[in-house]
Protein backbone atom coordinates (compact mmCIF):
# COMPACT_ATOMS: atom_id res chain seq x y z
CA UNK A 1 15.36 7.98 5.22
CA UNK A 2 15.77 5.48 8.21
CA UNK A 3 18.86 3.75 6.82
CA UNK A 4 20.72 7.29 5.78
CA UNK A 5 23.26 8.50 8.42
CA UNK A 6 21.75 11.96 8.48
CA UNK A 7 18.37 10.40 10.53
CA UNK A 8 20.55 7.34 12.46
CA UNK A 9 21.02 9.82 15.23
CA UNK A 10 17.68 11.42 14.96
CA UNK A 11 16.00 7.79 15.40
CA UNK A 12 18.52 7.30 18.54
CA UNK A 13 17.50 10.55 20.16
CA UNK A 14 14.26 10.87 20.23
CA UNK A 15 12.64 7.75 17.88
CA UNK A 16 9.56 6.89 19.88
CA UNK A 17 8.13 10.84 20.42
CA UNK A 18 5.25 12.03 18.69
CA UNK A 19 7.13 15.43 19.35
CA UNK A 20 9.90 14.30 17.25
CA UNK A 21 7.85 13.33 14.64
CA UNK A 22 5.31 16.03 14.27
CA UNK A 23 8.49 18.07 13.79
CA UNK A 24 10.12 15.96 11.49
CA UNK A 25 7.19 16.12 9.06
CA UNK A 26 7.46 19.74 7.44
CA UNK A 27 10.95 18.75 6.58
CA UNK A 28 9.92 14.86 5.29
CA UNK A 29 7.34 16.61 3.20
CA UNK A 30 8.96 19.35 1.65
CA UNK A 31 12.07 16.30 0.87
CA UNK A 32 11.96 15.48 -2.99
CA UNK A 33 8.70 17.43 -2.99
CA UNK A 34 8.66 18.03 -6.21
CA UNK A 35 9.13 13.73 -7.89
CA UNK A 36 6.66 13.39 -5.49
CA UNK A 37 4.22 15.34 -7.19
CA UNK A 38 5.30 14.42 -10.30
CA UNK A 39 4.86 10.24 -9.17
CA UNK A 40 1.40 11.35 -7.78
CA UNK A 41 -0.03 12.31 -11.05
CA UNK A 42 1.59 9.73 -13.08
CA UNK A 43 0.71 6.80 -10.86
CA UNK A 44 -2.91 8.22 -10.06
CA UNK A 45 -3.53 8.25 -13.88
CA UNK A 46 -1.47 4.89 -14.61
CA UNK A 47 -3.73 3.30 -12.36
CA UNK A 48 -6.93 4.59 -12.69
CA UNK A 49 -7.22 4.73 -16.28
CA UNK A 50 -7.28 0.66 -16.44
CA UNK A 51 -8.50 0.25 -13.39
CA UNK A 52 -12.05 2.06 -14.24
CA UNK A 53 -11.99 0.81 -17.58
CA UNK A 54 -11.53 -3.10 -16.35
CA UNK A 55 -14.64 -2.93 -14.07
CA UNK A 56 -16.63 -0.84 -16.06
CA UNK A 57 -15.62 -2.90 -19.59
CA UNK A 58 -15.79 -6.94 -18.54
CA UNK A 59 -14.47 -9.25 -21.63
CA UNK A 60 -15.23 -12.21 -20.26
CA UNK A 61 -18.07 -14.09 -18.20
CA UNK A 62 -18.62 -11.96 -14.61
CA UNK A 63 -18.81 -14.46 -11.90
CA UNK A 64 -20.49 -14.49 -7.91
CA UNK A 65 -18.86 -16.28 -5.00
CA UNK A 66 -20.36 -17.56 -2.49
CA UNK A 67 -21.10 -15.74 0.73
CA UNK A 68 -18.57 -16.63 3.71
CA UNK A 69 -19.83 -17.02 7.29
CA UNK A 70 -18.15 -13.46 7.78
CA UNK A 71 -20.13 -12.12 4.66
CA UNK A 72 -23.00 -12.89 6.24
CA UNK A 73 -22.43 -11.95 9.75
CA UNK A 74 -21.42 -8.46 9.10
CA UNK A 75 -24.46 -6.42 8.03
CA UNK A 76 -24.81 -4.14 5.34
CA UNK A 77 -24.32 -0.22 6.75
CA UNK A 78 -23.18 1.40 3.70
CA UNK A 79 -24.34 4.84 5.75
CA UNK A 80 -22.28 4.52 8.93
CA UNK A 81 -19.22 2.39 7.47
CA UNK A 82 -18.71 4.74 3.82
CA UNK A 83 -16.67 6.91 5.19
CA UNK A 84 -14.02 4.41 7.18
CA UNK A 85 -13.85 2.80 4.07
CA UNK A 86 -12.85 5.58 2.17
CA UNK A 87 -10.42 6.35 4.53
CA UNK A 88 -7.87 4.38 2.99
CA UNK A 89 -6.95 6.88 0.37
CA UNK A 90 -5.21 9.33 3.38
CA UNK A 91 -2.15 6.55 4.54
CA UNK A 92 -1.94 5.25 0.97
CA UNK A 93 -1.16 8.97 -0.18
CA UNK A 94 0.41 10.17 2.66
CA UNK A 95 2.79 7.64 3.24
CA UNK A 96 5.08 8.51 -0.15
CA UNK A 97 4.88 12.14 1.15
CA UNK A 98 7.13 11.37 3.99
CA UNK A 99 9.78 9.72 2.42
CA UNK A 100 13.02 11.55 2.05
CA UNK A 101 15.21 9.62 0.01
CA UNK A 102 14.60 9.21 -3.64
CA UNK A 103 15.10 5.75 -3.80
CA UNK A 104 12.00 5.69 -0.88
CA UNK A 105 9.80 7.10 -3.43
CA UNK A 106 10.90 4.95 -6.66
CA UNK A 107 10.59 1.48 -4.51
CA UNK A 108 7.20 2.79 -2.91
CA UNK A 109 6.20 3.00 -6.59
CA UNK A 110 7.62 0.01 -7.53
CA UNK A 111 5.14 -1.73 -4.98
CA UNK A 112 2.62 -0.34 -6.58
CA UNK A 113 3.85 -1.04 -10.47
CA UNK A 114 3.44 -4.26 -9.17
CA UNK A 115 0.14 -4.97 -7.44
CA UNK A 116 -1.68 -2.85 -9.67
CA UNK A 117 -1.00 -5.04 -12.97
CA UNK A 118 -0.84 -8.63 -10.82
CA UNK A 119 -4.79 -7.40 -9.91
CA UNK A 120 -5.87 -6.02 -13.06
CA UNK A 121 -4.44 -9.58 -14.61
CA UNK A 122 -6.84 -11.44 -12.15
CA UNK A 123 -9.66 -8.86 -12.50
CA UNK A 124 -9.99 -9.20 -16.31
CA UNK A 125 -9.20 -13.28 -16.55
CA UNK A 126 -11.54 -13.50 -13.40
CA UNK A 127 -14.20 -11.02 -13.31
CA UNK A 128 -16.12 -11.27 -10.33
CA UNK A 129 -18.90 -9.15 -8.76
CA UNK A 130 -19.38 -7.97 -5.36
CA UNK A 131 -21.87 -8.79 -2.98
CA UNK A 132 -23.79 -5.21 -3.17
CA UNK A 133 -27.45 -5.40 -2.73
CA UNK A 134 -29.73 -4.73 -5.42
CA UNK A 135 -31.61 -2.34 -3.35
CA UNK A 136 -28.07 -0.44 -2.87
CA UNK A 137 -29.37 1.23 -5.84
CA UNK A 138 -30.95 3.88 -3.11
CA UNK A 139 -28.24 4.80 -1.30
CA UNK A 140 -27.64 8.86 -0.61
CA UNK A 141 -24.52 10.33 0.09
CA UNK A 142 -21.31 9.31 -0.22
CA UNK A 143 -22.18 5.85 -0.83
CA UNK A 144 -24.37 7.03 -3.56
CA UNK A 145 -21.32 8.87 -5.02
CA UNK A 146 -19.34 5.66 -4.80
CA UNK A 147 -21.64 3.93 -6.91
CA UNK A 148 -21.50 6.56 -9.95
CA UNK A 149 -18.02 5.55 -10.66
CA UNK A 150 -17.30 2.52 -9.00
CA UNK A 151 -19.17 -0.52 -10.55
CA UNK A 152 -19.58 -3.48 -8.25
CA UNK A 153 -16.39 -5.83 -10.05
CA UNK A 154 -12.49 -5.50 -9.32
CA UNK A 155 -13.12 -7.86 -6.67
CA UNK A 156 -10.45 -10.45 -6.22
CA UNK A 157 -7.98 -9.64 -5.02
CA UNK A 158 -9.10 -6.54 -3.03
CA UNK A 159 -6.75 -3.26 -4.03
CA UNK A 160 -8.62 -1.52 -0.89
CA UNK A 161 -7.06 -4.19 1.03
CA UNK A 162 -3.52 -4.86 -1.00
CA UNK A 163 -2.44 -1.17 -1.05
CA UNK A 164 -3.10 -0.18 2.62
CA UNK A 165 -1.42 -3.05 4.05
CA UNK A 166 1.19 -2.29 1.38
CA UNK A 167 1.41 1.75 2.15
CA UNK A 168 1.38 0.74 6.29
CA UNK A 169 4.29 -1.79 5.89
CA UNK A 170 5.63 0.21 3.71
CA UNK A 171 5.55 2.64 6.29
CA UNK A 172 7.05 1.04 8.77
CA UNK A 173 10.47 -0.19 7.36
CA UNK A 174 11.19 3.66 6.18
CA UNK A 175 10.01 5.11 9.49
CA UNK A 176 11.76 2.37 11.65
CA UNK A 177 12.74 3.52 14.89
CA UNK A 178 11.15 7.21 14.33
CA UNK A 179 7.69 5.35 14.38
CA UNK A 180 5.98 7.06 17.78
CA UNK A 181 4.71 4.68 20.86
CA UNK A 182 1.11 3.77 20.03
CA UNK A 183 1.46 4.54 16.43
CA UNK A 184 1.81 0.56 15.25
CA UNK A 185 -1.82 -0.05 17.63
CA UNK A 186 -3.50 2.69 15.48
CA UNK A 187 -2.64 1.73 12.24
CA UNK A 188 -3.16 -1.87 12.66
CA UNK A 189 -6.74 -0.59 14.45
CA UNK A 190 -7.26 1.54 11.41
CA UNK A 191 -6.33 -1.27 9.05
CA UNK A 192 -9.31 -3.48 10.63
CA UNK A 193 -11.68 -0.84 10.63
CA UNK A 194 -11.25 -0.46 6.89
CA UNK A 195 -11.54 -4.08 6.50
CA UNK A 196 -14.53 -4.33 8.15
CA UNK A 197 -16.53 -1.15 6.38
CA UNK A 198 -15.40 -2.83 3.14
CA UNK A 199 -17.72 -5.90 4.51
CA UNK A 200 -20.43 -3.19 5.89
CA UNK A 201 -20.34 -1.54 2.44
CA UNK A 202 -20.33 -4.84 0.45
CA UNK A 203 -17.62 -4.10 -1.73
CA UNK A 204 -15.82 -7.33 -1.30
CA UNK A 205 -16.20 -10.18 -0.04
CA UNK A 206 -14.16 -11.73 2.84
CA UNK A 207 -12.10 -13.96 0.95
CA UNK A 208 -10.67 -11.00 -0.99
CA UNK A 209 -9.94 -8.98 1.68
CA UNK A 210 -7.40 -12.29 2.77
CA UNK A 211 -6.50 -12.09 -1.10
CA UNK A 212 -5.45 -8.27 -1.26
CA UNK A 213 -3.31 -8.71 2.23
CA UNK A 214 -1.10 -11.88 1.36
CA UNK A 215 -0.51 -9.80 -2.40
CA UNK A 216 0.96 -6.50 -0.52
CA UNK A 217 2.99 -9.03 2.16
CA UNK A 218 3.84 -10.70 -0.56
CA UNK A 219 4.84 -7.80 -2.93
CA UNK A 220 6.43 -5.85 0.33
CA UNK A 221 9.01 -8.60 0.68
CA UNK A 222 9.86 -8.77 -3.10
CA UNK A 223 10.61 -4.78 -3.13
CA UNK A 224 11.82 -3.97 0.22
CA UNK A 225 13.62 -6.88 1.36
CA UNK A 226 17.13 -6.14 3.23
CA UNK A 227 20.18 -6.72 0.77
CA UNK A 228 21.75 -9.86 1.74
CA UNK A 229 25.97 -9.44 2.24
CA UNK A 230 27.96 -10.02 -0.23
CA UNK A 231 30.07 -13.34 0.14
CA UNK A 232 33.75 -13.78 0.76
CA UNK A 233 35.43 -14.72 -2.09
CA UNK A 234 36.54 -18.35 -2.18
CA UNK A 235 39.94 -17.04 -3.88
CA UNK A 236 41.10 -13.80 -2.98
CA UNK A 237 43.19 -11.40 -4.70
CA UNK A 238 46.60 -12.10 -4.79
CA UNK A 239 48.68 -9.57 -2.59
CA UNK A 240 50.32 -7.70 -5.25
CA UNK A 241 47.16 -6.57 -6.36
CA UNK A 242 46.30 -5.10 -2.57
CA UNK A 243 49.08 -4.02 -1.44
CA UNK A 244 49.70 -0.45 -1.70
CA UNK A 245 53.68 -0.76 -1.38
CA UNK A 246 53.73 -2.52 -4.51
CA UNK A 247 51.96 0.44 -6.59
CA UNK A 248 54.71 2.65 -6.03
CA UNK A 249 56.97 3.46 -8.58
């Protein structure tokens, strides 16, 4: 990973190719390959057993909120905009897949141990339903599909939202200086997109778009934050205890 010693000189050398990185992926991926596997299937089925179960099984009274200025101004194109929004699954399940440190993998999970229940707390105390049309009911296609197993609740905050901001600045930090030029622009641009089918699509509403980002920025700092330093010791060790000539016999 970025902070190991083994990729410090590989970051130096050629960080900002997309050369170097295409090349560096066979290796990234094949890294730890099989916990990886093993964390797919686990967290997959972790989350989506409650998850589905939440929306589809409300215990309390599902709620509406109000339609934003930006609800309203972005018209609903479930045709064109279904397949940026489901988009998101690719970085979100590709970004564990190029760690190559262990401890990568555990904290990436550890995001996600985290989002997913703070969400799934909100979603069953505060069960709110999208903004999808009635006459949605008519879609073909892939948004058609959506709408077999995805019921319109499991608003607020927005997980679409909360785990690709999460997976992108997750991203970042491990890639750090291997990150290509340009690379940033397009995920950022890919990050907007996705917000802005999930409006075209009426999945969410505006206001948990906002929700889902400040949870992963939020969450991001809490698992990935830099170690601080230790602090000097206000009373050091006496020099008996340090020196080295005194441990001889």
């Amino acid at each position: 990973m970025p902070d190991g010693s083994s990729t410090s000189a590989a970051r130096t050398a050629g960080g900002s190719s997309w050369r170097r990185f295409v090349q560096r992926m066979p290796t990234r991926v094949a890294s730890c390959w099989r916990l990886k596997i093993v964390l797919s299937v686990i967290v997959a089925v972790v989350f989506c057993v409650p998850y589905f179960w939440i929306e589809h099984h409300p215990l309390l009274t599902v709620r509406t909120l109000p339609l934003s200025w930006l609800d309203r101004a972005i018209r609903f194109q479930p045709v064109i905009w279904i397949w940026v929004y489901q988009s998101m699954y690719v970085p979100i399940n590709v970004v564990p897949w190029l760690a190559e440190r262990r401890d990568d993998l555990w904290r990436y999970v550890l995001g996600i141990a985290v989002i997913a229940p703070v969400s799934f707390t909100v979603f069953v105390f505060f069960p709110i339903r999208g903004p999808r049309p009635a006459d949605a009911d008519r879609a073909q296609g892939l948004y058609a599909l959506l709408q077999v197993y995805d019921a319109p609740l499991n608003c607020l905050p927005s997980l679409h939202a909360a785990l690709l901001v999460y997976a992108f600045i997750f991203g970042r930090r491990m890639l750090g200086r291997e990150i290509p030029r340009g690379m940033t622009t397009v995920c950022v641009a890919w990050t907007l997109l996705v917000f802005y089918a999930t409006l075209a699509t009426k999945q969410h509403y505006a206001i948990d778009l906002f929700a889902g980002t400040a949870l992963a920025i939020v969450v991001d700092a809490f698992v990935i934050a830099p170690a601080k330093p230790a602090l000097p010791s206000a009373h050091p060790p006496p020099a008996s205890a340090s020196s080295p000539l005194l441990d001889k016999s």
